[in-house]
N, C-alpha and C. Protein backbone atom coordinates (compact mmCIF):
# COMPACT_ATOMS: atom_id res chain seq x y z
N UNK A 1 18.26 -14.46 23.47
CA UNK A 1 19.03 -13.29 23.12
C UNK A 1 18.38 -12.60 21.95
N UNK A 2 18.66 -11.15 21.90
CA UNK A 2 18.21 -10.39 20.63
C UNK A 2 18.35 -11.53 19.71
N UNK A 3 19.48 -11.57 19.48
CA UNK A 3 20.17 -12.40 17.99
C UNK A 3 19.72 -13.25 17.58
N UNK A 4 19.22 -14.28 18.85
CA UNK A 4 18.36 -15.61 18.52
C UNK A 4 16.75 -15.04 17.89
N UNK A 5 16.13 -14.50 18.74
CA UNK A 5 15.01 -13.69 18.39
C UNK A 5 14.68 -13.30 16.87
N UNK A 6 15.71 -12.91 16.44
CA UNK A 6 15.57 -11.92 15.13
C UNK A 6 16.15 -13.06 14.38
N UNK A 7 16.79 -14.35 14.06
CA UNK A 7 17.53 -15.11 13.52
C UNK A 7 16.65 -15.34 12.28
N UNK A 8 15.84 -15.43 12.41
CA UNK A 8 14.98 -15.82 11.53
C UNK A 8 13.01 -15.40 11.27
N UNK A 9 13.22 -14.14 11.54
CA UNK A 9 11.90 -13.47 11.53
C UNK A 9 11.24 -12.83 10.54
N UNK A 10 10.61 -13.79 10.31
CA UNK A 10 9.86 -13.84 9.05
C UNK A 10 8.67 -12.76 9.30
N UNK A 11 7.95 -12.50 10.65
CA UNK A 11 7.10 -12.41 10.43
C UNK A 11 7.57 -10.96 11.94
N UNK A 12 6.96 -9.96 11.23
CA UNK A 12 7.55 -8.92 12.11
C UNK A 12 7.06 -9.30 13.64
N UNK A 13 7.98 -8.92 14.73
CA UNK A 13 6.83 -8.75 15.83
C UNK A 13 8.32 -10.27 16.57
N UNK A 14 9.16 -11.18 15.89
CA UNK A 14 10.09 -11.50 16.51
C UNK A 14 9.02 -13.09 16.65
N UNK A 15 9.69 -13.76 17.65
CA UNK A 15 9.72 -15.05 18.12
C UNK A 15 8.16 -15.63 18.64
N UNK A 16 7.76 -14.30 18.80
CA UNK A 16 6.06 -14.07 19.43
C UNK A 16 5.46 -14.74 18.23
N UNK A 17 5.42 -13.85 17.73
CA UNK A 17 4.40 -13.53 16.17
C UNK A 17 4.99 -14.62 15.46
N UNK A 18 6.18 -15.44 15.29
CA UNK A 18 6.52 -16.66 14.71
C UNK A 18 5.62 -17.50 15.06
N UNK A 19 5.22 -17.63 16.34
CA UNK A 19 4.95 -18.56 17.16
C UNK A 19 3.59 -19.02 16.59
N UNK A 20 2.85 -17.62 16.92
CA UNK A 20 1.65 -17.08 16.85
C UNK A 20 0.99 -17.79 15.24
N UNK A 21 1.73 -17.34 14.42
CA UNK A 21 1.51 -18.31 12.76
C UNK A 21 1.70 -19.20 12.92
N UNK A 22 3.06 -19.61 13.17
CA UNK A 22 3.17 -21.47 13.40
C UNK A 22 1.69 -22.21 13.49
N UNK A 23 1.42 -21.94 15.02
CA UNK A 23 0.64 -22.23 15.77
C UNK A 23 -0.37 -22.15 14.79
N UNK A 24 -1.01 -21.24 14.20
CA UNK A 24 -2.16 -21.39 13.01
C UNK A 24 -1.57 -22.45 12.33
N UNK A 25 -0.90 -22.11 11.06
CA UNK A 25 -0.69 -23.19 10.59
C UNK A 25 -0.44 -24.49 11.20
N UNK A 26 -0.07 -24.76 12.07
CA UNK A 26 0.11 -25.77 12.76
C UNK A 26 -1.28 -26.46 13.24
N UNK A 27 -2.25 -25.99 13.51
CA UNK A 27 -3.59 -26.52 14.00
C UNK A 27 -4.30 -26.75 12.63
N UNK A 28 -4.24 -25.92 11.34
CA UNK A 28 -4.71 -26.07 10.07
C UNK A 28 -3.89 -27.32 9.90
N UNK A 29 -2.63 -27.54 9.78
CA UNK A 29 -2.22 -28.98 9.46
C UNK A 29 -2.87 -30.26 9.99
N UNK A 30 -2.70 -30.22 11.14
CA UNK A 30 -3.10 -31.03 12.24
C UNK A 30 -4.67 -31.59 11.94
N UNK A 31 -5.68 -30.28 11.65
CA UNK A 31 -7.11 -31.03 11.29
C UNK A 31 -6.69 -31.77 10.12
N UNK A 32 -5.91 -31.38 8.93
CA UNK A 32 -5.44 -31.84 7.74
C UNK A 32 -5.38 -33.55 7.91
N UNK A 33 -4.31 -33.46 8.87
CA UNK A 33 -3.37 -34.84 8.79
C UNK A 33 -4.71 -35.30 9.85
N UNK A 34 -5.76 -35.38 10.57
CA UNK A 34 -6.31 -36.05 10.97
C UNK A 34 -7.39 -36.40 10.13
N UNK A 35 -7.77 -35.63 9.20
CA UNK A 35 -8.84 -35.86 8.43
C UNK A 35 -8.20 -36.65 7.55
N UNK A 36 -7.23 -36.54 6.97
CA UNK A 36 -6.42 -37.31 5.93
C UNK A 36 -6.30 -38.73 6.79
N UNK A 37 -6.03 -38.98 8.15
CA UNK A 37 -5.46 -39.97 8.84
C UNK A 37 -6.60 -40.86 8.38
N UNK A 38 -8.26 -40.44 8.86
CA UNK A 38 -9.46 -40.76 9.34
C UNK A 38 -10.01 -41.28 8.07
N UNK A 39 -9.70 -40.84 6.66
CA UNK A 39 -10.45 -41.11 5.54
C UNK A 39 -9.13 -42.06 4.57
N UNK A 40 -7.91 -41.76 5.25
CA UNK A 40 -7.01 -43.44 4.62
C UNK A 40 -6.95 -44.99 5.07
N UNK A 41 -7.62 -44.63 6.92
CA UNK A 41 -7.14 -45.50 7.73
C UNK A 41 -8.02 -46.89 7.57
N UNK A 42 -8.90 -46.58 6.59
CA UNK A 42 -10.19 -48.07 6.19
C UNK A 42 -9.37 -48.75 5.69
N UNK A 43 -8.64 -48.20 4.51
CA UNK A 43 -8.04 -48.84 3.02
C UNK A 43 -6.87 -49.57 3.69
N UNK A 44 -6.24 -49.09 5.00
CA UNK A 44 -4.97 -49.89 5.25
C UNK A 44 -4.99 -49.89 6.39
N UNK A 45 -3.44 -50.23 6.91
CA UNK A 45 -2.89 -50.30 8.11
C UNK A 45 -2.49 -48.48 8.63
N UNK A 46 -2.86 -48.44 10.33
CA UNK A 46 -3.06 -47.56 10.69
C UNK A 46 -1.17 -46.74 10.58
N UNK A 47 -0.17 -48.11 10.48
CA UNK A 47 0.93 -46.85 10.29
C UNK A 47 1.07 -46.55 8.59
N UNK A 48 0.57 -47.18 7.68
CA UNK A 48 0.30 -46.58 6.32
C UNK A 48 -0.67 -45.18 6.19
N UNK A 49 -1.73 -45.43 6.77
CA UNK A 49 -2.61 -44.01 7.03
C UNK A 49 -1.73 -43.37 7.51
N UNK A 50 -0.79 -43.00 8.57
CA UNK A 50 -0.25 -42.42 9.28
C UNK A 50 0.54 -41.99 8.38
N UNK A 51 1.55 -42.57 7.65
CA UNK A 51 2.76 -41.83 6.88
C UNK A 51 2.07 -41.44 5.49
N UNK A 52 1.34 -41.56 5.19
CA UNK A 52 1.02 -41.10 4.09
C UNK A 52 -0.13 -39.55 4.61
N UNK A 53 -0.75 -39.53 5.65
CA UNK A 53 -1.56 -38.16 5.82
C UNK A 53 0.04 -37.29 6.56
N UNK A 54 1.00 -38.26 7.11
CA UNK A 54 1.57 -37.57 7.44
C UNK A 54 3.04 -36.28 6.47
N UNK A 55 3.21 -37.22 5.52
CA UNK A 55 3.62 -36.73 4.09
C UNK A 55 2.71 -35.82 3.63
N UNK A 56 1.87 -35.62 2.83
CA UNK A 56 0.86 -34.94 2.46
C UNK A 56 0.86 -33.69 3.26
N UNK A 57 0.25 -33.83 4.76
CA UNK A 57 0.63 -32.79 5.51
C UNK A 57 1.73 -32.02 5.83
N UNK A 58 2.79 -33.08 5.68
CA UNK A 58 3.89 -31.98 5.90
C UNK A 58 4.56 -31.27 5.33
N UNK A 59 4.15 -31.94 3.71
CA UNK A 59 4.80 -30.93 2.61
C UNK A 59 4.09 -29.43 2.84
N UNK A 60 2.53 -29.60 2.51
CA UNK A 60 1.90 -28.22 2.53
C UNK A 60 2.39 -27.53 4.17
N UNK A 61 2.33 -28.30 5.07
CA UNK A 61 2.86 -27.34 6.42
C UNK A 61 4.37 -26.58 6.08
N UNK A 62 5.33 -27.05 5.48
CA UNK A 62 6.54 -26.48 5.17
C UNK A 62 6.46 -25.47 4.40
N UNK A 63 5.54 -25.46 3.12
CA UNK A 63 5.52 -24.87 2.26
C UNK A 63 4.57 -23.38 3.09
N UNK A 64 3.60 -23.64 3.64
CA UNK A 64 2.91 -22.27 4.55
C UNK A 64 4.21 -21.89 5.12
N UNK A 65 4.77 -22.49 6.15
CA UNK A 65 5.57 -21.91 7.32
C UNK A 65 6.85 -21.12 6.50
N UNK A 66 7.10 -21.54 4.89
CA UNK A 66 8.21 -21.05 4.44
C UNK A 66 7.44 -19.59 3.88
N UNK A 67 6.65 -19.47 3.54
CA UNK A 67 5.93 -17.97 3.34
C UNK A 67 5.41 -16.99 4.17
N UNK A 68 4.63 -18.10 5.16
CA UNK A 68 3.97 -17.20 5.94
C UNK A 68 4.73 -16.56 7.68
N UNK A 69 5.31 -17.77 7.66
CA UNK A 69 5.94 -17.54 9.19
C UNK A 69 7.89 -17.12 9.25
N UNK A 70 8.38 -17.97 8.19
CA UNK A 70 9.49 -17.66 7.96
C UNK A 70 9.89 -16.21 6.63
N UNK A 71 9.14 -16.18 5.98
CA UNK A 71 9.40 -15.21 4.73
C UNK A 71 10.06 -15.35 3.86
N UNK A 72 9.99 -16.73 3.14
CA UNK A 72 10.40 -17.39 1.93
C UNK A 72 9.90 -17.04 1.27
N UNK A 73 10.08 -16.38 -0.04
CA UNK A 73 9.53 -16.33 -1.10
C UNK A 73 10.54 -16.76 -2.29
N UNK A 74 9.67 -16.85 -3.71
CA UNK A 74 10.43 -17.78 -4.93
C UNK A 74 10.66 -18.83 -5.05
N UNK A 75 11.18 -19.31 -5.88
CA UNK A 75 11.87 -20.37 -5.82
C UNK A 75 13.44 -20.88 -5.35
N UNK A 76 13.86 -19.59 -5.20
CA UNK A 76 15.48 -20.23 -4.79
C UNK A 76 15.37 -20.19 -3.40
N UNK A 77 15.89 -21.59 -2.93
CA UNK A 77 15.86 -21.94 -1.66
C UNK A 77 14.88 -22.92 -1.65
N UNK A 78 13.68 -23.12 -2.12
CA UNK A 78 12.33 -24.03 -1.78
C UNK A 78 12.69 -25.38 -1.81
N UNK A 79 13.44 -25.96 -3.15
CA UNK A 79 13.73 -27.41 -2.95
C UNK A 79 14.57 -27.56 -1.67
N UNK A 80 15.95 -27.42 -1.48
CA UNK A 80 16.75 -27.27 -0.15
C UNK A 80 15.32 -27.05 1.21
N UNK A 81 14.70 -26.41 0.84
CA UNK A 81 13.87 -26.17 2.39
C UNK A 81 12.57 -27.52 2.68
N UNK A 82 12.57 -27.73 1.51
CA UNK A 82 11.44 -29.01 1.66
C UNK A 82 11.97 -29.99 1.99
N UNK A 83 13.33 -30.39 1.42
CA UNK A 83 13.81 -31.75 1.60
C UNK A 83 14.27 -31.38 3.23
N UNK A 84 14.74 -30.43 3.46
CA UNK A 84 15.23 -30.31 5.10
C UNK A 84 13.57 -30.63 5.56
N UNK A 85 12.76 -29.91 5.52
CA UNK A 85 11.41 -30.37 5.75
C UNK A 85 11.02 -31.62 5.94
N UNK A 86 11.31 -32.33 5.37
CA UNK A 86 11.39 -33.45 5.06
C UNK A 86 11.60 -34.48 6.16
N UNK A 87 13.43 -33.97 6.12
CA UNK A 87 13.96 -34.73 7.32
C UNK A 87 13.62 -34.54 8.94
N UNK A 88 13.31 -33.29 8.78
CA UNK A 88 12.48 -32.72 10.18
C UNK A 88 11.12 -33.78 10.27
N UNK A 89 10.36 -34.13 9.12
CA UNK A 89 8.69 -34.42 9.07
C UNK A 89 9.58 -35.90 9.49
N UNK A 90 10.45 -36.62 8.90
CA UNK A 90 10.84 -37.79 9.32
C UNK A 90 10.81 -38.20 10.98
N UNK A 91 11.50 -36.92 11.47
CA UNK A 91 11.72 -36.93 12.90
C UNK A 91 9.99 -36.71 13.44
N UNK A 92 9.17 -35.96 13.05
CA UNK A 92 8.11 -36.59 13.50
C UNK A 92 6.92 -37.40 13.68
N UNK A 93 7.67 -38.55 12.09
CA UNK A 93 6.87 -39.56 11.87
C UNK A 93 7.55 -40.81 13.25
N UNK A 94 8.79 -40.40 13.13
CA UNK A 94 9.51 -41.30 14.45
C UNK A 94 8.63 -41.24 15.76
N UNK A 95 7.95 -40.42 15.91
CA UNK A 95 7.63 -40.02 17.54
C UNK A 95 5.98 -40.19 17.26
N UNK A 96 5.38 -40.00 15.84
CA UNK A 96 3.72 -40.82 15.71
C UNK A 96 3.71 -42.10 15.79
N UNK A 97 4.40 -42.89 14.89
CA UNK A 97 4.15 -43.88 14.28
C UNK A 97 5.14 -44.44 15.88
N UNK A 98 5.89 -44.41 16.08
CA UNK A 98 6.23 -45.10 17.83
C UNK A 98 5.17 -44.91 18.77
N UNK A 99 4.38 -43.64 18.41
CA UNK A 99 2.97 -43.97 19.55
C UNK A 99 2.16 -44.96 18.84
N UNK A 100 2.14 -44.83 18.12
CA UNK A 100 0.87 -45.80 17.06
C UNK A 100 1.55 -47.35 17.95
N UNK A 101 2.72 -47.49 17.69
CA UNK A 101 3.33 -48.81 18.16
C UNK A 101 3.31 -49.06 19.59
N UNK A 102 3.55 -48.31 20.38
CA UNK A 102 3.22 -48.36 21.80
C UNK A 102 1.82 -48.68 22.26
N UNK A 103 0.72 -47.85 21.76
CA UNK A 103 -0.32 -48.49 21.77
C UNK A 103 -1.03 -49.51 21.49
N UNK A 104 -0.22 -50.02 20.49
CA UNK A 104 -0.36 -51.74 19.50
C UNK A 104 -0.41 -52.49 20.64
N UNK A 105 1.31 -52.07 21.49
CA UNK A 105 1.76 -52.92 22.61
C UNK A 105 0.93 -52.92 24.22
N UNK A 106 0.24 -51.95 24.03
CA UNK A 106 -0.62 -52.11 25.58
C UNK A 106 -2.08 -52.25 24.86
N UNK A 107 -2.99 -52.09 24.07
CA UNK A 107 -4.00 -52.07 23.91
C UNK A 107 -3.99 -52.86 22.17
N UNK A 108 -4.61 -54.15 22.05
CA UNK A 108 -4.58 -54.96 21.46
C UNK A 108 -5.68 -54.51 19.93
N UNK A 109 -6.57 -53.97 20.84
CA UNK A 109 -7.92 -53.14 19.93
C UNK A 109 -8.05 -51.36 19.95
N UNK A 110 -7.18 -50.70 19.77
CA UNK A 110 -7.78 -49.83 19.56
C UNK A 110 -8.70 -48.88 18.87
N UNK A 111 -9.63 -47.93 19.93
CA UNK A 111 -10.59 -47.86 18.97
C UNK A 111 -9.70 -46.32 18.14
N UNK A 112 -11.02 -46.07 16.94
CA UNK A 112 -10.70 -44.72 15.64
C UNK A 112 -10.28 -43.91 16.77
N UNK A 113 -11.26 -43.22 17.76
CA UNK A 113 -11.14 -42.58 18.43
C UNK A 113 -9.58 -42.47 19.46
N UNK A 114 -9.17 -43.09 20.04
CA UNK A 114 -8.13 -43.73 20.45
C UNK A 114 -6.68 -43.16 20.00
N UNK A 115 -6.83 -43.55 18.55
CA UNK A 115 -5.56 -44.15 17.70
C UNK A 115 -5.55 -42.26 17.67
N UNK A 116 -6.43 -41.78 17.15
CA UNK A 116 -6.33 -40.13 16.62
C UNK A 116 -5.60 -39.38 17.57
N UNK A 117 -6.90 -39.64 19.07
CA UNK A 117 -5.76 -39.01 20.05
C UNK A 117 -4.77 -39.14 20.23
N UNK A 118 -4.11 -40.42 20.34
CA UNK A 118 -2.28 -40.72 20.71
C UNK A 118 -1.75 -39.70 19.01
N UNK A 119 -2.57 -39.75 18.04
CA UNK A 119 -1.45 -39.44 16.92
C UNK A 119 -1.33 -37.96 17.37
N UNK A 120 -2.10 -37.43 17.82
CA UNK A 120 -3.01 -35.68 17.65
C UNK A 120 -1.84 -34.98 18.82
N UNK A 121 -1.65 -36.39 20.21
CA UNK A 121 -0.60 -35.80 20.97
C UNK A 121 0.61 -35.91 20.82
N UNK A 122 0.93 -37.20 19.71
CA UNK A 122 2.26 -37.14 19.55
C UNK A 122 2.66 -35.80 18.42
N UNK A 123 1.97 -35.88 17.86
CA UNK A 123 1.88 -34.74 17.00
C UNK A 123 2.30 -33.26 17.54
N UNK A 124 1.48 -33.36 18.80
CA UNK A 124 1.90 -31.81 19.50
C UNK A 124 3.25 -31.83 19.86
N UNK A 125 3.94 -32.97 20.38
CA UNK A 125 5.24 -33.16 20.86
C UNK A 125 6.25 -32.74 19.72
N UNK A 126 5.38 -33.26 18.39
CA UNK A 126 6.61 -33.08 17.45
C UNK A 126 6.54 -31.99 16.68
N UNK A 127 5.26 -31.17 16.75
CA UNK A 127 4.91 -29.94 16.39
C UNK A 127 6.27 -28.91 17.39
N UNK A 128 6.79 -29.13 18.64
CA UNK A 128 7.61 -28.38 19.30
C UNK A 128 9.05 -28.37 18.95
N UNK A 129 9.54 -29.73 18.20
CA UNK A 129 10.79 -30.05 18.19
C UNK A 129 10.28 -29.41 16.04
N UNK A 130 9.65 -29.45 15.31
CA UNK A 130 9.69 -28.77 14.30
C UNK A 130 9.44 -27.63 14.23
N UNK A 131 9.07 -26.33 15.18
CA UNK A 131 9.17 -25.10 15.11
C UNK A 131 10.76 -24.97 15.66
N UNK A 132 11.74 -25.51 16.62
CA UNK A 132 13.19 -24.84 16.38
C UNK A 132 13.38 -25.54 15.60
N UNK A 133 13.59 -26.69 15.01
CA UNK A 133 14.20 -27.24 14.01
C UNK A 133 14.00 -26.14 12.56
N UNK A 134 12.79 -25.73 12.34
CA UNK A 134 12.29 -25.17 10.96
C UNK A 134 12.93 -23.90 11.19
N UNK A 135 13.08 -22.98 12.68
CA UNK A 135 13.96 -21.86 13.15
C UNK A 135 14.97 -21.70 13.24
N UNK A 136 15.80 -22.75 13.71
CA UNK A 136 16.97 -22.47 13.44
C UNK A 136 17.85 -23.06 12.82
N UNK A 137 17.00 -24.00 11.82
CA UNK A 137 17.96 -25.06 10.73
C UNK A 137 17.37 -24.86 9.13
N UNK A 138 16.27 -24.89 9.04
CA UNK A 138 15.85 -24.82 8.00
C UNK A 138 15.41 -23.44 7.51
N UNK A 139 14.67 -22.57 8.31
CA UNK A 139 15.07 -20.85 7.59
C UNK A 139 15.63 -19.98 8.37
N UNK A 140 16.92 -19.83 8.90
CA UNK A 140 17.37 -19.44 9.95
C UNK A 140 18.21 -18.45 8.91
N UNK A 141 17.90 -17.16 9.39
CA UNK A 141 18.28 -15.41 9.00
C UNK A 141 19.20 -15.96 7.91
N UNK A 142 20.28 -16.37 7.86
CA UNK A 142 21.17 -16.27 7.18
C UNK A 142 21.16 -17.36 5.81
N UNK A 143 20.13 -18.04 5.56
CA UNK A 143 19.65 -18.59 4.40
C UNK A 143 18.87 -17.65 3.69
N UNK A 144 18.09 -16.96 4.08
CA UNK A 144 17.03 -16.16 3.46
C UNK A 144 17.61 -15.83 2.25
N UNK A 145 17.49 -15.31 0.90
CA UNK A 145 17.65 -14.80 0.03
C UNK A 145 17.25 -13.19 0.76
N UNK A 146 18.37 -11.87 -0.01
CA UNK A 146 18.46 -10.81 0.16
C UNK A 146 17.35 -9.78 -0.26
N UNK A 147 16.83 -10.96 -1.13
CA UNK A 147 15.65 -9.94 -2.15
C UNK A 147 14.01 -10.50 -1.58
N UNK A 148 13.86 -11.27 -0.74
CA UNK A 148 13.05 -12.31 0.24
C UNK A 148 12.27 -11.14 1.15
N UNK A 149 11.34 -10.60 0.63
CA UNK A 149 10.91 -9.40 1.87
C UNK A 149 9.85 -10.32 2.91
N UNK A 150 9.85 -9.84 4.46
CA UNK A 150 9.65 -10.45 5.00
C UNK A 150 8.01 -9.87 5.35
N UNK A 151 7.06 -11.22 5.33
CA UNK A 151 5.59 -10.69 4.96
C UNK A 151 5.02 -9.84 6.19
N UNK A 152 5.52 -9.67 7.21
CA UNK A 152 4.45 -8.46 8.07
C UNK A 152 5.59 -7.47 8.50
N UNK A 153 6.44 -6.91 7.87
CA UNK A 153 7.84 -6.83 8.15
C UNK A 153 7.55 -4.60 7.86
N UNK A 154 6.11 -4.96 7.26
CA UNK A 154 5.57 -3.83 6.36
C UNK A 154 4.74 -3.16 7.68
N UNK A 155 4.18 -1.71 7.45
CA UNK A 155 3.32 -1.60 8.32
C UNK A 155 2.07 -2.03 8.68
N UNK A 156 1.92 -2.05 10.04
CA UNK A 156 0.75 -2.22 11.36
C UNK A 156 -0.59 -2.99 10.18
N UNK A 157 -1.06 -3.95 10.07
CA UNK A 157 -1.96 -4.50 9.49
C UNK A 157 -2.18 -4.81 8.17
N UNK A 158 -0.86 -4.60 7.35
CA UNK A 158 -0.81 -4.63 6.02
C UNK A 158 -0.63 -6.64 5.64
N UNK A 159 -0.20 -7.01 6.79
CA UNK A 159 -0.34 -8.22 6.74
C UNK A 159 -1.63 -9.24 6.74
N UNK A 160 -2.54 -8.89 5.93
CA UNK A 160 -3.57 -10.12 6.40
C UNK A 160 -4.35 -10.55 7.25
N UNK A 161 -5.33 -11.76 7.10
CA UNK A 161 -5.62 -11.85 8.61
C UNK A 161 -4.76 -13.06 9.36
N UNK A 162 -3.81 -13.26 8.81
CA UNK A 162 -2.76 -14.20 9.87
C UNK A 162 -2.03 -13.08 10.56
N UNK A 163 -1.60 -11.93 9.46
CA UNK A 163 -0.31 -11.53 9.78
C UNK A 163 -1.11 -10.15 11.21
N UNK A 164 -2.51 -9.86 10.73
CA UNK A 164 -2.80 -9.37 12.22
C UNK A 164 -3.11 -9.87 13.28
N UNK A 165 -3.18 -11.33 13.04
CA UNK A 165 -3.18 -12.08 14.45
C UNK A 165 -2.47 -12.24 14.74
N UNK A 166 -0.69 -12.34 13.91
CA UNK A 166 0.60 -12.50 14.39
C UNK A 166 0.58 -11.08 15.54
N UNK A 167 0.04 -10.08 14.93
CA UNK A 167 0.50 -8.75 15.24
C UNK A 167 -0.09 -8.59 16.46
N UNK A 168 -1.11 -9.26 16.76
CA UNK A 168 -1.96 -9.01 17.93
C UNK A 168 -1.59 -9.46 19.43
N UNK A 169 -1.02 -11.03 18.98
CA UNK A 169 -0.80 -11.98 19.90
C UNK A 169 0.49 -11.45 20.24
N UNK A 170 1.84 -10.69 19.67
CA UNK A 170 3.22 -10.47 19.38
C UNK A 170 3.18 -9.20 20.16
N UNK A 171 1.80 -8.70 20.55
CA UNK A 171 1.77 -7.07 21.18
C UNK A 171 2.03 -6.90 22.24
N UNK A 172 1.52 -7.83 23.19
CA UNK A 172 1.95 -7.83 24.51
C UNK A 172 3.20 -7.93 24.63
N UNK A 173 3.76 -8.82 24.08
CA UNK A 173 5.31 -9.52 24.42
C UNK A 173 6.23 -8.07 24.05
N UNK A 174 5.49 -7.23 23.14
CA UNK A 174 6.58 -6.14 22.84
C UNK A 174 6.77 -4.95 23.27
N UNK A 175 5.40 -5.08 24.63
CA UNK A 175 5.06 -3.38 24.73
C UNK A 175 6.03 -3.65 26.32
């Protein structure tokens, strides 16, 4: 519906152009938390690498998606949005670290290579359930602060080069 659409549009251009950033940020995280995974996972156990690149990553992913995709700005609101962040990143340490364990349970040795992929796909799974969660729980229209301008919200390219790839990818869907 319109209403759902616009609930929380940070980023002009509607549900498209949300997407469209997410999705950046979301693949910038993702090399993050694998490189982070890949350079903790010597020192320990692969679900310690895991929650700790996965922390790390998900603070800075919240903190982009609250500027760039949702249109958070300041400080009022940020603590409240991280700790919801938080509990969302919880829900998708549930669905890594259970692949990490599933694989324990069928494959006794897995190799680096291996372990990344199961994290990289569980990751995508939970990358889907944290874009509505972050949409319609954590910056959803009616949290925003009034004085919160929304970053591509301005005219045709004044946004950046995210906010013209939001604009680009968001074009079709609008014409």
């Amino acid at each position: 519906s319109g209403a759902a659409s616009g609930a929380a549009s940070g980023v002009g251009g509607g549900t498209a152009a949300q997407l469209a950033v997410f999705a950046v940020i979301g693949a910038l995280s993702t090399v993050a938390y694998a490189a982070l995974f890949v350079l903790l996972r010597p020192a320990g156990s692969a679900q310690t690498a895991n929650a700790v690149a996965l922390l790390v990553s998900g603070v800075a992913n919240t903190a982009a998606n609250r500027r760039l995709t949702f249109g958070g700005r300041g400080r009022a609101g940020a603590g409240r949005a991280q700790l919801q962040g938080l509990l969302v990143l919880a829900l998708g340490s549930v669905l890594t670290s259970g692949s990490l364990t599933l694989l324990r349970a069928t494959t006794s040795r897995p190799t680096r290579a291996t372990e990344v992929a199961v994290l990289v796909a569980a990751s995508a799974a939970a990358a889907v359930l944290r874009f509505v969660l972050l949409r319609s729980w954590v910056f959803r229209a009616g949290r925003r602060t009034a004085a919160a301008p929304r970053p591509w919200a301005r005219a045709p390219g004044s946004g950046g080069p995210i906010g013209r790839l939001a604009e680009r990818i968001a074009a079709p869907a609008t014409r």
